[in-house]
C-alpha atoms as a PDB file:
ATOM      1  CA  UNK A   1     -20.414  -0.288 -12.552  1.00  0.00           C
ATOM      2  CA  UNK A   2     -21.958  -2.822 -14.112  1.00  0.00           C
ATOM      3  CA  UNK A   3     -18.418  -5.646 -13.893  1.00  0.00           C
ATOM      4  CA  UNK A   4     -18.622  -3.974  -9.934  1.00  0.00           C
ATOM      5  CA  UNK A   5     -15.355  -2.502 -11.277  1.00  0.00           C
ATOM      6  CA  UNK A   6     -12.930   0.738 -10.485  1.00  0.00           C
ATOM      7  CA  UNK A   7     -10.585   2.190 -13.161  1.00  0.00           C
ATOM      8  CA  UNK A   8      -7.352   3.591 -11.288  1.00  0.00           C
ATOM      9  CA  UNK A   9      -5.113   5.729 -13.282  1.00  0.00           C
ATOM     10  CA  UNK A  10      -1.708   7.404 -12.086  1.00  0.00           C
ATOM     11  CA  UNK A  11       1.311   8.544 -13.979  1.00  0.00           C
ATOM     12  CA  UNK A  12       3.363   6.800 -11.118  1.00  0.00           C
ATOM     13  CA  UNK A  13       3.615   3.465  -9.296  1.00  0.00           C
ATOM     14  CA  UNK A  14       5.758   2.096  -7.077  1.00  0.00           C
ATOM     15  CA  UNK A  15       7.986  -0.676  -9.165  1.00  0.00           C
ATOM     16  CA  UNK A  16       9.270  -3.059  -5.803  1.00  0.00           C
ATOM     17  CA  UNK A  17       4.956  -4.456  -6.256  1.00  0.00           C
ATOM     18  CA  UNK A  18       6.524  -7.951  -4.856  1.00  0.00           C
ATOM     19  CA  UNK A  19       8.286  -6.591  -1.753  1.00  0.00           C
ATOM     20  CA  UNK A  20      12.141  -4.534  -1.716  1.00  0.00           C
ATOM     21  CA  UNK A  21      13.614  -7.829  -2.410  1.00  0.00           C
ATOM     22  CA  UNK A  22      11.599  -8.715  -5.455  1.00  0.00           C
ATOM     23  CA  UNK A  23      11.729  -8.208  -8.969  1.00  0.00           C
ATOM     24  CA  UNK A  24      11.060  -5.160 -10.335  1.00  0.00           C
ATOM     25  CA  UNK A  25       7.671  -4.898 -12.429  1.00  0.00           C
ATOM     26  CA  UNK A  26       7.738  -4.559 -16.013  1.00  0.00           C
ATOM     27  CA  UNK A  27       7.281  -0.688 -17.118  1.00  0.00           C
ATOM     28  CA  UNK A  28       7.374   1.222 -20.242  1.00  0.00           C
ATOM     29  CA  UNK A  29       8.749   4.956 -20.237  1.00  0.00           C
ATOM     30  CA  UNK A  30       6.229   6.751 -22.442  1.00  0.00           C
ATOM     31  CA  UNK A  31       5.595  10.718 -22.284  1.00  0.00           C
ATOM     32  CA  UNK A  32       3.269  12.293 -19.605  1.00  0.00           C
ATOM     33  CA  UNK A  33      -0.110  11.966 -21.595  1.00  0.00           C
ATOM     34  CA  UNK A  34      -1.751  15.288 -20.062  1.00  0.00           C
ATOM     35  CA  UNK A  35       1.223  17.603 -20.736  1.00  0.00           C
ATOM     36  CA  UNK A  36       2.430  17.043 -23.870  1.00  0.00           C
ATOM     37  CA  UNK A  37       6.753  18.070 -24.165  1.00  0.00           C
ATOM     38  CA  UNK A  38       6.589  17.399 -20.358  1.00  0.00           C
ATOM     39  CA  UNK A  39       8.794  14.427 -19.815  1.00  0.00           C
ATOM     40  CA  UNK A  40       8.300  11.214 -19.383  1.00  0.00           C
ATOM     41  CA  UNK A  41       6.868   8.899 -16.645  1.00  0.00           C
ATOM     42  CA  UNK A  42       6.698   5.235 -16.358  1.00  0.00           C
ATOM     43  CA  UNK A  43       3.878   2.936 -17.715  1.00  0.00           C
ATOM     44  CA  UNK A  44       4.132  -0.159 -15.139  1.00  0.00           C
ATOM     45  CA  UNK A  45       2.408  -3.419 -16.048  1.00  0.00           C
ATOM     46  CA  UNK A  46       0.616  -4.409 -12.644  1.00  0.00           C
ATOM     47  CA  UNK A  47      -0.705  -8.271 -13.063  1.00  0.00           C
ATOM     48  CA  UNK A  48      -3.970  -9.190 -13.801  1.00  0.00           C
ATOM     49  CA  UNK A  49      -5.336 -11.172 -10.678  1.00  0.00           C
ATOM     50  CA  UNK A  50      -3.271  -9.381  -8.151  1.00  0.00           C
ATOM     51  CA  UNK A  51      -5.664  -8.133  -5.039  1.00  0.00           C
ATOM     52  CA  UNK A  52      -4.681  -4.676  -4.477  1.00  0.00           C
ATOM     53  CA  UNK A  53      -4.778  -1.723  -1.763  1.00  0.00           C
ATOM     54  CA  UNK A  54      -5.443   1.923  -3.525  1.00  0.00           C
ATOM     55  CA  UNK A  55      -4.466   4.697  -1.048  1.00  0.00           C
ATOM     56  CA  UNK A  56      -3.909   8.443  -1.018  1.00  0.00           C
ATOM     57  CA  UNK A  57      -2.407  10.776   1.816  1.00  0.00           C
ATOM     58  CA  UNK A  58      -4.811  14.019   1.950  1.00  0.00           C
ATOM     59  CA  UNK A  59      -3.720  17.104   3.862  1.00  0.00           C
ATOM     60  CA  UNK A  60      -1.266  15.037   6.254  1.00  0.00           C
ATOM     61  CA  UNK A  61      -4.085  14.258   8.451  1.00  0.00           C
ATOM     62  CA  UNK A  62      -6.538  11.996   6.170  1.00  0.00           C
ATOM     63  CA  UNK A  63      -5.639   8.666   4.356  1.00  0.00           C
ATOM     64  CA  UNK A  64      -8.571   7.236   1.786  1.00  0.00           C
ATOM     65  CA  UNK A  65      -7.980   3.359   0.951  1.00  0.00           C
ATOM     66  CA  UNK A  66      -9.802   1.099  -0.834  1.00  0.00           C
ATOM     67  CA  UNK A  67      -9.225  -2.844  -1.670  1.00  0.00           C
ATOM     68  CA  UNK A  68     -10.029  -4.565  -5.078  1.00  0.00           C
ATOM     69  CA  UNK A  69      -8.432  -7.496  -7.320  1.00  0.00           C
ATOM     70  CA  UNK A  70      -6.764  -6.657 -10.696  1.00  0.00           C
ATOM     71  CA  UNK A  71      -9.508  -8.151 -13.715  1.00  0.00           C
ATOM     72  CA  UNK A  72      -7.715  -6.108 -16.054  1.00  0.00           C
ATOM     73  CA  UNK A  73      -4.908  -4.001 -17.730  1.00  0.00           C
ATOM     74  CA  UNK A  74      -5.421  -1.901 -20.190  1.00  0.00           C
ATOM     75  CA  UNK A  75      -3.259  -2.814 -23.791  1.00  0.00           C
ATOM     76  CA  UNK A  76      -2.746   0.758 -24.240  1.00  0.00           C
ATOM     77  CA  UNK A  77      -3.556   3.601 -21.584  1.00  0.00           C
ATOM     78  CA  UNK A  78      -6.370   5.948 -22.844  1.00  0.00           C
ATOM     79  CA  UNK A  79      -7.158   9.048 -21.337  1.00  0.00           C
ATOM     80  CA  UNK A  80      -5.691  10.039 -18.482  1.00  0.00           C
ATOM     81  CA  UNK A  81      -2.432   9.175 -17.038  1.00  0.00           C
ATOM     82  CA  UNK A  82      -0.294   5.807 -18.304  1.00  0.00           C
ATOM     83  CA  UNK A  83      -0.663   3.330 -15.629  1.00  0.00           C
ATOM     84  CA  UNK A  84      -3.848   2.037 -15.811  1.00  0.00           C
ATOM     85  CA  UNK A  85      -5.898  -1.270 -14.034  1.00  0.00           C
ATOM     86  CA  UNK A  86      -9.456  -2.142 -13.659  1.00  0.00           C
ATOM     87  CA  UNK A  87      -9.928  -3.631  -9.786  1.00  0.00           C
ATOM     88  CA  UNK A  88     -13.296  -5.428  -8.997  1.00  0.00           C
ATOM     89  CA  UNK A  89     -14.903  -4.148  -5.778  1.00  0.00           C
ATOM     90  CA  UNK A  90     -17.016  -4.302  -3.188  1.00  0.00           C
ATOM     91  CA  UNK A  91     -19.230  -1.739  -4.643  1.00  0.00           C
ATOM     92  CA  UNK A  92     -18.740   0.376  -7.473  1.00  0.00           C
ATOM     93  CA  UNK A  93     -21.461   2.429  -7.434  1.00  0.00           C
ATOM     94  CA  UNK A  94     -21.009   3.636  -3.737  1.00  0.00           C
ATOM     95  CA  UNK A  95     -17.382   4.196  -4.608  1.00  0.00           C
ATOM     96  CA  UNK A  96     -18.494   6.076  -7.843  1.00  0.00           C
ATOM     97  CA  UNK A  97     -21.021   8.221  -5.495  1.00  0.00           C
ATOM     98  CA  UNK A  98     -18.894   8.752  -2.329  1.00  0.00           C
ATOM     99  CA  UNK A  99     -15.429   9.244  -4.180  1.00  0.00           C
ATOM    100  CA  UNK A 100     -13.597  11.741  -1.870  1.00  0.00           C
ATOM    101  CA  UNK A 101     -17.166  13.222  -0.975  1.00  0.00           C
ATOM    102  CA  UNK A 102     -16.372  12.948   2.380  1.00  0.00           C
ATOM    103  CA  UNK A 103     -13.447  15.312   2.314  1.00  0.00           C
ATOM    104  CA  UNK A 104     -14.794  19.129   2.485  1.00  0.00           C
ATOM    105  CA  UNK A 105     -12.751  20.130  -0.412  1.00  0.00           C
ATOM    106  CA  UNK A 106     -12.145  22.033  -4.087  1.00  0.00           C
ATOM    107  CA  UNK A 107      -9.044  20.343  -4.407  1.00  0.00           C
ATOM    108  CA  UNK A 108      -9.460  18.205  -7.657  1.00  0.00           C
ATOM    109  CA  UNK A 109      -6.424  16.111  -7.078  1.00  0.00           C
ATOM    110  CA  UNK A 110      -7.849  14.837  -4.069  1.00  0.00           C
ATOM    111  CA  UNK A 111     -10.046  13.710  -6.828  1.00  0.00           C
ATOM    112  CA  UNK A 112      -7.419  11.823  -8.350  1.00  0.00           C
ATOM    113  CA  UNK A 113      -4.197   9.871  -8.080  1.00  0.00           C
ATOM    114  CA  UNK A 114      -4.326   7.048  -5.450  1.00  0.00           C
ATOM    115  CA  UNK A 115      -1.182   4.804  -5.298  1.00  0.00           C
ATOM    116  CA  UNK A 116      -1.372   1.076  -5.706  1.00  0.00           C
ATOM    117  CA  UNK A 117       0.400  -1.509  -4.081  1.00  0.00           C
ATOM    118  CA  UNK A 118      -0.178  -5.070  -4.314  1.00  0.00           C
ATOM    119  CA  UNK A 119      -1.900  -7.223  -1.515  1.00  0.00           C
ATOM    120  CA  UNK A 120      -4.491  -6.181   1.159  1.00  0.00           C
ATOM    121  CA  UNK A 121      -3.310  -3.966   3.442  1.00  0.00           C
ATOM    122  CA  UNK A 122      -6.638  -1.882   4.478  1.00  0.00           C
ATOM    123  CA  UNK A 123      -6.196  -3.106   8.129  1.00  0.00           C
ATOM    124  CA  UNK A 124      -2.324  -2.259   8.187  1.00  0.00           C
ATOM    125  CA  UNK A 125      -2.893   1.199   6.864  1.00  0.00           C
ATOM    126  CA  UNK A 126      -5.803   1.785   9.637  1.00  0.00           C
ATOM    127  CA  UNK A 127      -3.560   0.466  12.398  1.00  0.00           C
ATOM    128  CA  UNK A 128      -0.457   2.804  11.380  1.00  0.00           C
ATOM    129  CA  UNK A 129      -3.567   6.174  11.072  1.00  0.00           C
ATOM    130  CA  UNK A 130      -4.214   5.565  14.639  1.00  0.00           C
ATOM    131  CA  UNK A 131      -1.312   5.818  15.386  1.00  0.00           C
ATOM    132  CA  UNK A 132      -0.661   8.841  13.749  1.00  0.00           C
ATOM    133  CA  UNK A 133      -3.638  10.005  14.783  1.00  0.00           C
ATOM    134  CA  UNK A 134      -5.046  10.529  11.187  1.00  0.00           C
ATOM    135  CA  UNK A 135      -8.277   9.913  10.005  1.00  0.00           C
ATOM    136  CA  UNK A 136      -9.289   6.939   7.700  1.00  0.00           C
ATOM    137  CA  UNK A 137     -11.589   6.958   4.895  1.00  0.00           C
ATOM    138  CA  UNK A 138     -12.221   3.494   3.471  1.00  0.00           C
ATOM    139  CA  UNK A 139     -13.868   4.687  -0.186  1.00  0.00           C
ATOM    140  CA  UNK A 140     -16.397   1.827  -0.564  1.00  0.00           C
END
């Protein structure tokens, strides 16, 4: 917390960042780094600078999002799964503390795994929960 930064990891990202008519993003296929002999996911190289919206579907009734902008990309994913940023924030710390906290679950993988997707799109994704009637969670 002390850059006011996140660290996202996922062993999955979407590869159309730019739009369906743009480029795809660069990405490495490298073996799943939790499950070794497990097959192999893609490692995509997000752009440092980018602002981006992190979001995860809980339960079919719940989205979480958060905003940030890409300061970094790791050389070489450690720990964890392979595609890996560092997003400055709002506010770390109450991320850090309120991380999925206000979900009433055991579930770790609500814990983990939020997709990214470049631009801000907190206010699109709370229009299109209303009218799904689902409930929003912005996580800092």
């Amino acid at each position: 917390t002390s850059r006011n930064a996140l660290w996202t990891a996922h062993c999955t990202a979407p590869l159309k960042l730019d739009g369906p008519d743009g480029k795809e993003a660069p990405y490495i296929l490298r073996g799943h780094s939790e499950v070794g002999g497990s097959g192999c996911v893609p490692e995509v190289k997000y752009r440092v600078g980018e602002t981006i919206t992190r979001g995860k579907l809980v339960n079919l009734d719940t989205i979480l999002i958060s905003a940030g902008k890409i300061i970094e990309v790791p050389e070489v994913s450690v720990h964890g799964c392979r595609t890996q940023i560092i997003t400055e924030v709002r506010d770390a710390a109450k991320m850090a503390a309120n991380w999925s906290l206000i979900l009433e679950t055991e579930d770790a993988m609500t814990l983990l795994h939020r997709v990214v997707f470049y631009g801000d799109h907190v206010d699109s994704m709370n229009h299109l929960a209303r009218l799904m009637g689902m409930k929003v969670v912005e996580e800092g």
